[in-house]
C-alpha atoms as a PDB file:
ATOM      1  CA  UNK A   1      59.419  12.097  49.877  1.00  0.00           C
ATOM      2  CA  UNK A   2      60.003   8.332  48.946  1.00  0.00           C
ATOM      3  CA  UNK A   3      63.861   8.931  48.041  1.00  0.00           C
ATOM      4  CA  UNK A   4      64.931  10.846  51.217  1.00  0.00           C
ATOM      5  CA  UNK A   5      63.063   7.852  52.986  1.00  0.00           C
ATOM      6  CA  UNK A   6      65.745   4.972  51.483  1.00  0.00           C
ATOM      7  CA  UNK A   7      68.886   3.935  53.334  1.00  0.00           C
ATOM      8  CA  UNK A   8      72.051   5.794  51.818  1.00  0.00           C
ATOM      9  CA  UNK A   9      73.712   3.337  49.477  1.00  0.00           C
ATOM     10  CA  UNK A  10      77.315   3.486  50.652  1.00  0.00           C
ATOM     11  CA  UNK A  11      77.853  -0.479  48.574  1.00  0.00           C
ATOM     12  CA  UNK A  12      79.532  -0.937  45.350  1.00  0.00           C
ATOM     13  CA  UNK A  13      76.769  -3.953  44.460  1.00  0.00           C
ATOM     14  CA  UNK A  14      73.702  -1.857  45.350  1.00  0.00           C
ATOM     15  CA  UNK A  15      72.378   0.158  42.166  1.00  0.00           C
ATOM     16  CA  UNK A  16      72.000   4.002  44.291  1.00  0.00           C
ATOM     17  CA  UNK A  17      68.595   5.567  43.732  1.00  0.00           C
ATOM     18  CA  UNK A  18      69.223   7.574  40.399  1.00  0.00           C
ATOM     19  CA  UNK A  19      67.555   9.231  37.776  1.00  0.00           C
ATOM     20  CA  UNK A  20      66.133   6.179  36.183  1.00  0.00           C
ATOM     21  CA  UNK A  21      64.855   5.607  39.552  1.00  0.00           C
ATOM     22  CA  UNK A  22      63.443   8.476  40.361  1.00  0.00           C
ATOM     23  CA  UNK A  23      61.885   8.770  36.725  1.00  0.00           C
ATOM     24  CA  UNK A  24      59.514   5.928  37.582  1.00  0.00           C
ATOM     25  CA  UNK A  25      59.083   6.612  41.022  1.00  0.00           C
ATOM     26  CA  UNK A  26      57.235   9.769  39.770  1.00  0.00           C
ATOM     27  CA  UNK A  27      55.574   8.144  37.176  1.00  0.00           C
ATOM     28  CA  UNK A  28      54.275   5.547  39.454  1.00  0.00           C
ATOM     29  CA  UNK A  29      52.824   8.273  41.957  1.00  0.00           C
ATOM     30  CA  UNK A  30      51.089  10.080  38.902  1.00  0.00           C
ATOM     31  CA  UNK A  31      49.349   6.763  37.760  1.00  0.00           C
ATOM     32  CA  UNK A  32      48.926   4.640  40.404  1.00  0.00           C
ATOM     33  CA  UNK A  33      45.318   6.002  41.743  1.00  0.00           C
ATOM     34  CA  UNK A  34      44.030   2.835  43.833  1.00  0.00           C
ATOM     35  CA  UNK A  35      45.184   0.184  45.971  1.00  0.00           C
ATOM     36  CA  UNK A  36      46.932  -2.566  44.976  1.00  0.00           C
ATOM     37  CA  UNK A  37      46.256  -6.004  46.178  1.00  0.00           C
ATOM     38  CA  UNK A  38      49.655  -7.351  44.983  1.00  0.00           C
ATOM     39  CA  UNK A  39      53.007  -6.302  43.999  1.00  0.00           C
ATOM     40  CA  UNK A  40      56.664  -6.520  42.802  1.00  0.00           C
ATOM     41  CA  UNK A  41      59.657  -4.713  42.156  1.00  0.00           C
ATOM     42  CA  UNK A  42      61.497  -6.906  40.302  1.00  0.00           C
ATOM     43  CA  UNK A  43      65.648  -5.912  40.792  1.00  0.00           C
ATOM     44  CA  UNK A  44      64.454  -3.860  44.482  1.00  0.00           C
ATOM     45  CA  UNK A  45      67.928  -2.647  44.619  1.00  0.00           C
ATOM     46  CA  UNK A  46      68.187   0.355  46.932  1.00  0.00           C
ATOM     47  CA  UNK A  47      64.317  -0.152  48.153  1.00  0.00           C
ATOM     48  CA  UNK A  48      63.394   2.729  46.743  1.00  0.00           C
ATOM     49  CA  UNK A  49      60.784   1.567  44.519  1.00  0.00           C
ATOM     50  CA  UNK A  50      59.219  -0.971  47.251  1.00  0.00           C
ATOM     51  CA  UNK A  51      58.488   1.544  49.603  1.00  0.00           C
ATOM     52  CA  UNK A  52      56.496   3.242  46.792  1.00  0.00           C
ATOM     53  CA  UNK A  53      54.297  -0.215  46.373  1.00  0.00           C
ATOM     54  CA  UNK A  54      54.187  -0.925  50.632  1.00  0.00           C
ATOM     55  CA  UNK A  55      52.375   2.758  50.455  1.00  0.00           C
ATOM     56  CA  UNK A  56      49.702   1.343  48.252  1.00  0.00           C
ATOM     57  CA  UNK A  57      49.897  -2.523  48.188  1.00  0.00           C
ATOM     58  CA  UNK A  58      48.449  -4.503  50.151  1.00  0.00           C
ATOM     59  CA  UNK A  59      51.222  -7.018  49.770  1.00  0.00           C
ATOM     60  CA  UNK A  60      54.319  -6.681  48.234  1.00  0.00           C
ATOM     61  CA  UNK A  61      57.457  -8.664  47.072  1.00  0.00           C
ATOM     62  CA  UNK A  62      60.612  -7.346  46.359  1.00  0.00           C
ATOM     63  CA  UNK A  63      63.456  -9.311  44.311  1.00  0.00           C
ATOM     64  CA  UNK A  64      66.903  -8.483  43.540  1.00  0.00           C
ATOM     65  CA  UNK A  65      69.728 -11.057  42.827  1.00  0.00           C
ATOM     66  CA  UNK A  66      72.372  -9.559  45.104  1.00  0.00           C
ATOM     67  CA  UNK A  67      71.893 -10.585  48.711  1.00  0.00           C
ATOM     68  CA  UNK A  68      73.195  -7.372  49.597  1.00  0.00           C
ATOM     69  CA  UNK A  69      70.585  -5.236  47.665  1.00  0.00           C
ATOM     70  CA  UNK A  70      68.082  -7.333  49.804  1.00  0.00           C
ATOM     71  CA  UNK A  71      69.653  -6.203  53.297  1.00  0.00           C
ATOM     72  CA  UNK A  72      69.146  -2.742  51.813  1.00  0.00           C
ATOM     73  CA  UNK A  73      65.925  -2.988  50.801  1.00  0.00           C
ATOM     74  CA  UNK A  74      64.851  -4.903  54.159  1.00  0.00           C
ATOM     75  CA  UNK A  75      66.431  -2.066  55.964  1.00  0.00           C
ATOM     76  CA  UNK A  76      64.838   0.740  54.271  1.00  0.00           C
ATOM     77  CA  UNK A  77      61.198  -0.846  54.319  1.00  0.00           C
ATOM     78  CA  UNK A  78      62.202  -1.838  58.452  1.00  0.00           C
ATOM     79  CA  UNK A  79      63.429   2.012  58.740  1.00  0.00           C
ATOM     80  CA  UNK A  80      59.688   2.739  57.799  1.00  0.00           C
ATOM     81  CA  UNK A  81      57.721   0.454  60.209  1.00  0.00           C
ATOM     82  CA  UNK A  82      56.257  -1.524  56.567  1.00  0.00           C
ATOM     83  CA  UNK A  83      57.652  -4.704  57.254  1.00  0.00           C
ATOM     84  CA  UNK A  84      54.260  -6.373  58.204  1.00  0.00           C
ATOM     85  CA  UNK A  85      53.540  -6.019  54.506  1.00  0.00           C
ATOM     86  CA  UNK A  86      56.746  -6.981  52.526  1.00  0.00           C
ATOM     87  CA  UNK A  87      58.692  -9.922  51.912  1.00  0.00           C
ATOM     88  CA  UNK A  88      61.783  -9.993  50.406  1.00  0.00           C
ATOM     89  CA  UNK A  89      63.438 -12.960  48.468  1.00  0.00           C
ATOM     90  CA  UNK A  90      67.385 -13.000  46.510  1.00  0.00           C
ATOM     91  CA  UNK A  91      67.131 -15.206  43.555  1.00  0.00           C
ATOM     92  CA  UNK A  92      67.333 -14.803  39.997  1.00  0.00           C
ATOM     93  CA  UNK A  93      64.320 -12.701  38.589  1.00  0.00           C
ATOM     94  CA  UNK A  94      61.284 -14.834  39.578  1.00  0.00           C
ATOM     95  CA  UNK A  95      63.150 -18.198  39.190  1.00  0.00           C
ATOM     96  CA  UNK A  96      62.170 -18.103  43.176  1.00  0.00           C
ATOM     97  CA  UNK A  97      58.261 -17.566  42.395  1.00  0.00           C
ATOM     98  CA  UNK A  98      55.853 -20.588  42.074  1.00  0.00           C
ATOM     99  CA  UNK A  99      54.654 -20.848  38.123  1.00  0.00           C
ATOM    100  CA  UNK A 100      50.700 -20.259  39.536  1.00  0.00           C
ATOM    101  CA  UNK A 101      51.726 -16.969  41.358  1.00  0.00           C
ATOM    102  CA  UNK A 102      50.269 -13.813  39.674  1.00  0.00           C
ATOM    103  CA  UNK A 103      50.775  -9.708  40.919  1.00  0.00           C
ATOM    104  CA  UNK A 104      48.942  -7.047  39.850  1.00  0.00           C
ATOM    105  CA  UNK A 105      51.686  -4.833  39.518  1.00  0.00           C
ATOM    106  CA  UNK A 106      55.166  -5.125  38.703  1.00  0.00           C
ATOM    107  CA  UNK A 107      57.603  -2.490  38.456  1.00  0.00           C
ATOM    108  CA  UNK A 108      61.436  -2.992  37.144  1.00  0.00           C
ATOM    109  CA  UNK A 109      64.626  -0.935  36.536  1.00  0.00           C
ATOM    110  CA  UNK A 110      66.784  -3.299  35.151  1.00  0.00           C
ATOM    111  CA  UNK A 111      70.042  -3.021  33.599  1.00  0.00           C
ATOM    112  CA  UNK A 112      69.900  -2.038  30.213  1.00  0.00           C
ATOM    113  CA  UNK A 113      72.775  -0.605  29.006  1.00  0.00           C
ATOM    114  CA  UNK A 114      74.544  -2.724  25.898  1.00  0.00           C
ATOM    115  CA  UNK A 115      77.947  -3.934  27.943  1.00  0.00           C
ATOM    116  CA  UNK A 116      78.990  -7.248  28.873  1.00  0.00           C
ATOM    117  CA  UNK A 117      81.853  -6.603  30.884  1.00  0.00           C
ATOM    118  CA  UNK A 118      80.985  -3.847  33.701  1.00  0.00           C
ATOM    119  CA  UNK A 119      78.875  -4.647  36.743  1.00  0.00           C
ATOM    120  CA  UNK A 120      75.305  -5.833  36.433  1.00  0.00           C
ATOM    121  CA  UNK A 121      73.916  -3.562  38.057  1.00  0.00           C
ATOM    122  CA  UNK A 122      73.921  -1.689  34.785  1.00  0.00           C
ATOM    123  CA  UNK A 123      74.525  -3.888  32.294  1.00  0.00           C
ATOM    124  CA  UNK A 124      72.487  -5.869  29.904  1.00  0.00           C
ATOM    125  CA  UNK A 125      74.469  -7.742  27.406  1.00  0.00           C
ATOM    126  CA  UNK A 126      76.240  -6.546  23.880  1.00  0.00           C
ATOM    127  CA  UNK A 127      72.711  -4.888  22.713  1.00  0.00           C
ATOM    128  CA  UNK A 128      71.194  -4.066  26.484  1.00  0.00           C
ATOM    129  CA  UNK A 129      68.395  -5.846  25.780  1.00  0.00           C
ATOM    130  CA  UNK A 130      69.227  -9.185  27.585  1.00  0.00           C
ATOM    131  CA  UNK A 131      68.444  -9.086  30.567  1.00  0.00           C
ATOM    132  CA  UNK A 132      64.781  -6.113  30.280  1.00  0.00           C
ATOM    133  CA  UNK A 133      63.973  -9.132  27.708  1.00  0.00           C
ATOM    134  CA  UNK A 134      64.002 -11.584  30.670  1.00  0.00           C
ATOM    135  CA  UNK A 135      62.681  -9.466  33.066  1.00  0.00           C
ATOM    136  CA  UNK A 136      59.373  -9.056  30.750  1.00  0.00           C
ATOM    137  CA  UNK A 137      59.192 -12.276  29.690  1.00  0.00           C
ATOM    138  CA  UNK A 138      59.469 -13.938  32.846  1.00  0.00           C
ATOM    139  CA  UNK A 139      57.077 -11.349  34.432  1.00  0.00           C
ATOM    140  CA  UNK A 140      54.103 -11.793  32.072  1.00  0.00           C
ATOM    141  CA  UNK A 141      53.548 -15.624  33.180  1.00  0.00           C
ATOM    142  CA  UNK A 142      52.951 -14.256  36.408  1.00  0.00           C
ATOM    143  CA  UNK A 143      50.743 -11.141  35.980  1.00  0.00           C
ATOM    144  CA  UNK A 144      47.214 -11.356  36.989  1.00  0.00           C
ATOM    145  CA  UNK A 145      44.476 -11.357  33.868  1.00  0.00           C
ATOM    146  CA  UNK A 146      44.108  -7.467  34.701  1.00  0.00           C
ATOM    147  CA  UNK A 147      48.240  -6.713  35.879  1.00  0.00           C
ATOM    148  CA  UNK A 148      50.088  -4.750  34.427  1.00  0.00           C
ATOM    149  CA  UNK A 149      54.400  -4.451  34.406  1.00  0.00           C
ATOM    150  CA  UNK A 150      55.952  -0.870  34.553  1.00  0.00           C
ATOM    151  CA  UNK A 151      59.452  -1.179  33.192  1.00  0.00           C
ATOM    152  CA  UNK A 152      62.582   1.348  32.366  1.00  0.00           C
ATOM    153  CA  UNK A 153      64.497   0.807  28.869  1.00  0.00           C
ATOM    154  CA  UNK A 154      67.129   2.724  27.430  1.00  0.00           C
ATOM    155  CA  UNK A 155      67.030   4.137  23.738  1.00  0.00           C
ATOM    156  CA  UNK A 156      71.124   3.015  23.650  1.00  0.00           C
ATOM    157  CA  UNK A 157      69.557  -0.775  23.794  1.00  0.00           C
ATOM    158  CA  UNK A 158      67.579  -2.272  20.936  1.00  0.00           C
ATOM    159  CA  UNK A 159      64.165  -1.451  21.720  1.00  0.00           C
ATOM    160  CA  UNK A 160      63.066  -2.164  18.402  1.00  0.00           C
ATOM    161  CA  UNK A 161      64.465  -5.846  18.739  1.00  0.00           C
ATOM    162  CA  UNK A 162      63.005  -5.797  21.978  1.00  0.00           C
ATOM    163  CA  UNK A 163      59.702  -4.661  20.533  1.00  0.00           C
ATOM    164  CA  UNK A 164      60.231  -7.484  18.098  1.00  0.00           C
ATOM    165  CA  UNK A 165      60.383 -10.417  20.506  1.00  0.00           C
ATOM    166  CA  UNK A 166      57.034  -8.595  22.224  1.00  0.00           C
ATOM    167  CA  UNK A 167      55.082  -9.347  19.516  1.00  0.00           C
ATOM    168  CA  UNK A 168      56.239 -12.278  18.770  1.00  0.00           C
ATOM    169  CA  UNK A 169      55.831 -13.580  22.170  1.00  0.00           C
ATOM    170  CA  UNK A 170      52.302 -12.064  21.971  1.00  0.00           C
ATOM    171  CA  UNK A 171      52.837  -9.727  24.450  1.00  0.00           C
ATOM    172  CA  UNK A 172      51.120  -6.070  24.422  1.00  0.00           C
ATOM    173  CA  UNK A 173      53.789  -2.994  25.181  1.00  0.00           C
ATOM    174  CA  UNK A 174      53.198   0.808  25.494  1.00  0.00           C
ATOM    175  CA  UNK A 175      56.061   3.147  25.310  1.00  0.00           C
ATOM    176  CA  UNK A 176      54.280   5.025  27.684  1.00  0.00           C
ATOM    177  CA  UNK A 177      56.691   8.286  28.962  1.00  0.00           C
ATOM    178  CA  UNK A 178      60.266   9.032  27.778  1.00  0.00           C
ATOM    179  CA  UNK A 179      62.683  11.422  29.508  1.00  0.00           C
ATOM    180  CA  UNK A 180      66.098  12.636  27.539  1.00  0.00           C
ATOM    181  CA  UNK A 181      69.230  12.260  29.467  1.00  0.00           C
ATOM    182  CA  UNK A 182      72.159  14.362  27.623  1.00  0.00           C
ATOM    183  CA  UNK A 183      72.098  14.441  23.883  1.00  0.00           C
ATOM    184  CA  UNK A 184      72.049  10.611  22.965  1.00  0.00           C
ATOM    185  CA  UNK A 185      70.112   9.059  25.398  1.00  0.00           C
ATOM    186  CA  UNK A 186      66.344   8.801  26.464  1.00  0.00           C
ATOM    187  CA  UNK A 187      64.741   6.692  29.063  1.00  0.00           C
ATOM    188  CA  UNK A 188      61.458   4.761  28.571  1.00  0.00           C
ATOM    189  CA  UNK A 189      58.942   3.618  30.334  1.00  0.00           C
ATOM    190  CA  UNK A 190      57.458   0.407  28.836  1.00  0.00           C
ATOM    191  CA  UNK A 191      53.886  -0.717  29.824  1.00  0.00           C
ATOM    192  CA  UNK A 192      53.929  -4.504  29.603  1.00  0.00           C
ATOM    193  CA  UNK A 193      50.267  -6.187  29.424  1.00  0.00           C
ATOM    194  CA  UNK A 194      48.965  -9.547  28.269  1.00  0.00           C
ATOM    195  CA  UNK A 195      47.684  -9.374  24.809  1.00  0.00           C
ATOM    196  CA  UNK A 196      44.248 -10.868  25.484  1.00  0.00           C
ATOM    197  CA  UNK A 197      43.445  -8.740  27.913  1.00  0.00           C
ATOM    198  CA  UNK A 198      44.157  -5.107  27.050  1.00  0.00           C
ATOM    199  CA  UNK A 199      42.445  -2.794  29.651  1.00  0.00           C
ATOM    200  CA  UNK A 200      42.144   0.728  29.470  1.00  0.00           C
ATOM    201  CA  UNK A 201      41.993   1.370  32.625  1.00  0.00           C
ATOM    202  CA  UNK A 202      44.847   3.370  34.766  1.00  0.00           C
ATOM    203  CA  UNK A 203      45.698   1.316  38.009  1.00  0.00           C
END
């Protein structure tokens, strides 16, 4: 089991493996059904996610602003004997990442909770929608003609303003599995595609 395989987070500025996390993780090994040449997970946090990709990428970058989060991440995927495939880089989303450089797959669970003033590893502005907006927007410039980005939003953020700027932007979304969590919030799971090329086809 991917979560058992993750370094226990024991640091304040790592995001722990949690049920957001393990929401897409099981998404992700219901739907991913070939190899992948190339992939990110875009805010790696914990790892937990990139060891998912290292079992079926061929290569595979993970990202996460906090230099911290990296260590974890490097130790978990180290812990695992998958180094040989990943590289690991701290910056700012993929302000790091050459404007030619295209994935297959990219997977985020961003902040996305509407608060300003707690830590970021869960926040996402005064409507939550901030930073998920970057993440996707950002991500789409560097998705292959055939990638696709697997992201988690929250229905306490604007999704509809999020879905807004999508089509504005031109960019093709899915709400593609929901989970509740208590009685006023559901995750999402957003498929993120670009509009001129809108494949059918399951990954």
């Amino acid at each position: 089991m991917i979560g058992k395989q993750v370094k226990k987070v024991t640091e304040d500025r790592i995001y722990p493996p949690s049920e957001d996390s393990f929401f897409l993780l099981k998404f992700l090994e219901e739907n991913i059904k070939r190899n992948i040449e190339s992939s990110v997970d875009l805010g790696s946090g914990s790892g937990i996610l990139s060891l998912f990709l290292a079992n079926v990428s061929d290569r595979v970058l993970a990202i996460d602003v906090e230099f911290i989060a990296c260590r974890y991440t490097w130790s978990s995927i180290r812990k695992n004997k998958l180094d040989w495939k990943v590289d690991i880089i701290c910056c700012d989303c993929l302000s790091a990442i050459r404007s030619n450089k295209t994935f297959d797959l990219i997977v985020s669970n961003p902040p996305y909770l509407p608060c300003e003033t707690e830590s970021i590893l869960w926040c996402a502005g005064s409507k939550g929608i901030e930073i998920p907006l970057k993440f996707i927007i950002e991500s789409i410039h560097h998705l292959t003609k055939e990638g696709v980005m697997y992201i988690v939003l929250c229905s306490l953020g604007n999704l509809r303003k999020i879905e807004k700027t999508l089509l504005k932007n031109r960019v093709f979304y899915r709400n593609i599995a929901q989970r509740n969590v208590g009685l006023f919030e559901k995750l999402c799971i957003y498929e993120i595609r670009k509009s001129d090329n809108l494949v059918k086809n399951k990954l």
